[in-house]
Protein backbone atom coordinates (compact mmCIF):
# COMPACT_ATOMS: atom_id res chain seq x y z
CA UNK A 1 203.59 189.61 120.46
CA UNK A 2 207.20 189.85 122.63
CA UNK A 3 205.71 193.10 124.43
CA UNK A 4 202.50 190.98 125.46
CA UNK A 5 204.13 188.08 126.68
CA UNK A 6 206.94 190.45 128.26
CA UNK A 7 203.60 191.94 130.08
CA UNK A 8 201.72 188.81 130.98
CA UNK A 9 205.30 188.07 132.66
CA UNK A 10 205.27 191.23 134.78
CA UNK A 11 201.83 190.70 135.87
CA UNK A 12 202.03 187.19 136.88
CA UNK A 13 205.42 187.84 138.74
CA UNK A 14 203.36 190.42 140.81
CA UNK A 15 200.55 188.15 141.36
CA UNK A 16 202.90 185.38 142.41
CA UNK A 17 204.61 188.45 144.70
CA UNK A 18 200.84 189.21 146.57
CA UNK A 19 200.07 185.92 146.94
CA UNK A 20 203.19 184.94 148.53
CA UNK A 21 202.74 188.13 150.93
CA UNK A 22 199.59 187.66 151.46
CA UNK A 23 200.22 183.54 152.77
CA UNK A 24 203.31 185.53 155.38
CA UNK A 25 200.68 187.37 156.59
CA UNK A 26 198.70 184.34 157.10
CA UNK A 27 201.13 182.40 158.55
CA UNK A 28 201.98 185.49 161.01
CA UNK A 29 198.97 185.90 162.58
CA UNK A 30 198.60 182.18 162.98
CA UNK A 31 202.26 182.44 165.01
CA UNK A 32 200.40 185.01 167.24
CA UNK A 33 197.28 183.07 168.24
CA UNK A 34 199.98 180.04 168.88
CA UNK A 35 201.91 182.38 170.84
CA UNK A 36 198.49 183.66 172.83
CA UNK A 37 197.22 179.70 173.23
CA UNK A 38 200.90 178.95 174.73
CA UNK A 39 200.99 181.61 177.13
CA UNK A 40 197.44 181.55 178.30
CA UNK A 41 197.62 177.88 178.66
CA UNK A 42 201.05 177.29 180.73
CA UNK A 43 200.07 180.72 182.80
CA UNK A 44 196.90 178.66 183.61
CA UNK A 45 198.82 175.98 184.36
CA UNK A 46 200.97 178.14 186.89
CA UNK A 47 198.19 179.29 188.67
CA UNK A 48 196.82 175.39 189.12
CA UNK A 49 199.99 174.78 190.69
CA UNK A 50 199.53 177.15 194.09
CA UNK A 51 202.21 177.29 196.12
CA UNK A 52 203.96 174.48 194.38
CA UNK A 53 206.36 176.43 192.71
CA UNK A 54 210.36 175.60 192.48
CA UNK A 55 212.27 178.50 192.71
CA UNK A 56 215.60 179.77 191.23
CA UNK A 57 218.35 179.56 193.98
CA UNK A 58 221.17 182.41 194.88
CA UNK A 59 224.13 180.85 196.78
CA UNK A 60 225.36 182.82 199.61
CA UNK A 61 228.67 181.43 198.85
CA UNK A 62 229.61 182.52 195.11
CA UNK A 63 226.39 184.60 194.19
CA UNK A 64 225.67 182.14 191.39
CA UNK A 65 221.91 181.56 190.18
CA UNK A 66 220.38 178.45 189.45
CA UNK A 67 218.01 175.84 188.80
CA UNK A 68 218.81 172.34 188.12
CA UNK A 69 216.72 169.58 186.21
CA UNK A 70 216.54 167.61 190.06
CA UNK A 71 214.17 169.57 191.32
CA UNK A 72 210.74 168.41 192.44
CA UNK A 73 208.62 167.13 189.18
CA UNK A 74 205.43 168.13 190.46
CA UNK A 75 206.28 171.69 191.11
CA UNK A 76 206.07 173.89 188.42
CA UNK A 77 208.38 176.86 187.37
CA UNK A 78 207.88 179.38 184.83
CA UNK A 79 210.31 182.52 185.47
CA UNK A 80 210.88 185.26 183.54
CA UNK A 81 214.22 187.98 183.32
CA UNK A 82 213.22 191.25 182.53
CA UNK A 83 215.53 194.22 180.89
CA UNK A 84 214.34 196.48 184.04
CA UNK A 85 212.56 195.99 187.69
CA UNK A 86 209.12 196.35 185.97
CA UNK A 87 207.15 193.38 184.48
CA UNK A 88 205.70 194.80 181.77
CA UNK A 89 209.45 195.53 180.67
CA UNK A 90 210.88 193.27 177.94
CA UNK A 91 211.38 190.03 178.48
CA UNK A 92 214.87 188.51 178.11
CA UNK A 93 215.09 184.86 179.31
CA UNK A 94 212.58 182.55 180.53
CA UNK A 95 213.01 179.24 182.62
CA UNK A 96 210.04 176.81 182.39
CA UNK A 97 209.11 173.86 183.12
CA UNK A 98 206.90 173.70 179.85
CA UNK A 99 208.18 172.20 176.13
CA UNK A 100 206.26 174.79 174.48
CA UNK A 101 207.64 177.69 176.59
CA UNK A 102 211.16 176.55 175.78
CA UNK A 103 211.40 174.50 172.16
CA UNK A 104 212.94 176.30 169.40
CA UNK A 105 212.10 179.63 171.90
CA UNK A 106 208.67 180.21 170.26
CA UNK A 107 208.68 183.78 171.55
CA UNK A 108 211.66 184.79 170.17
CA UNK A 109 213.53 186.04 174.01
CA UNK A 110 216.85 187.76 173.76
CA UNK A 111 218.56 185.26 176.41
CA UNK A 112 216.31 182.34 175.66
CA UNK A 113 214.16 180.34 177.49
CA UNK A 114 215.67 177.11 178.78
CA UNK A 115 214.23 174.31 181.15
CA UNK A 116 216.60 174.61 183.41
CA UNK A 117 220.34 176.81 184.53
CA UNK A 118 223.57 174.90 183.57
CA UNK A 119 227.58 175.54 183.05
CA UNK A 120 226.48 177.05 179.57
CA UNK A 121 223.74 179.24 180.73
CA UNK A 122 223.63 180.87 184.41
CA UNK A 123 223.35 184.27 186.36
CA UNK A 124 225.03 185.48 188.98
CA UNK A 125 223.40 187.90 191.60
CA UNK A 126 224.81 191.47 191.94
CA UNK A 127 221.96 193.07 194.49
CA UNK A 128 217.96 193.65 195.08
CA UNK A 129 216.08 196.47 193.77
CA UNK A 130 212.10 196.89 195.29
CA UNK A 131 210.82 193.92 194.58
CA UNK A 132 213.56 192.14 191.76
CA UNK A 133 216.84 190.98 192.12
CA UNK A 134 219.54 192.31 189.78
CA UNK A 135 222.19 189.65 188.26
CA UNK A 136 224.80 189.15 185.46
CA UNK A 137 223.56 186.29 182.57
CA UNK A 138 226.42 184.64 181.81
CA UNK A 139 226.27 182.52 178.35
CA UNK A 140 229.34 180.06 177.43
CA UNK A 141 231.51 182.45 180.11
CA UNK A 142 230.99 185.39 178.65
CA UNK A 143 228.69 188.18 180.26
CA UNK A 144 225.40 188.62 177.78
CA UNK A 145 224.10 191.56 180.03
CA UNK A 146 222.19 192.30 182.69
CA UNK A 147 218.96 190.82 184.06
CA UNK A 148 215.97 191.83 186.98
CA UNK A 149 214.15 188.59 187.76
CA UNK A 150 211.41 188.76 190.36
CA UNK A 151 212.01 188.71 194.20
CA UNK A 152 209.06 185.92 194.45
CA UNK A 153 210.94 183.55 192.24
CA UNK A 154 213.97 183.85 194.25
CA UNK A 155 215.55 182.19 197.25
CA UNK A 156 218.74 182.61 199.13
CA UNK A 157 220.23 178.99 200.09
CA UNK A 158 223.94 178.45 201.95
């Protein structure tokens, strides 16, 4: 009698153990088609928004990157840092406009994503490369690593 129930322990223990791996799987392939949705709807939005695009802005003066929350509400931003000049490198950081780009960092980026650059989070520009600038990300004043971000998404103020 102890060896059956000793048995019907085992097996229910690995019944519990599929089930419960069997739900993860579940629940990740659910976190991929939220991922997909997320980034096929705010890249839509992107391209709705033309040429109304705020950019990230290098000073001349001090090299520092940034974007502040005072920029124009209709425009749109969505900008991505990549780990080398080539977009279909990895992505590190993103800056967007969008709650669901940047809450809780659904996809899981390195250097974040944030709304917006601050005192806690910045970059500051070291030189171009083809068709990406090439810049420090700085986190709480300490240097995270290095970052390409697209030429497009880039201007050069004072």
């Amino acid at each position: 009698m102890k060896k059956h129930l000793i048995l019907l322990f085992i097996f229910t223990a690995i019944a519990c153990k599929q089930m419960q791996q069997k739900i993860s799987v579940a629940k990740q392939a659910e976190f991929v088609l939220n991922l997909d949705s997320i980034e096929k709807a705010n890249s839509k939005q992107m391209e709705i928004a033309g040429s109304n695009l705020n950019k990230l802005t290098v000073s001349r003066i001090d090299s520092t990157i940034w974007m502040n929350s005072t920029m124009p509400i209709n425009n749109r931003h969505r900008i991505f840092g990549y780990d080398k000049p080539n977009k279909k490198s990895e992505k590190l950081l993103l800056i967007s406009i969008f709650t669901s780009d940047v809450e809780r960092n659904p996809f899981g980026f390195a250097f974040g994503a944030f709304y917006f650059t601050d005192f806690n989070h910045y970059m500051k520009y070291l030189k171009s490369e083809e068709d990406f600038i090439l810049a420090n990300y700085i986190e709480y004043g300490k240097l995270k690593g290095k970052i390409y971000i697209p030429k497009e998404n880039v201007e050069f103020k004072y």
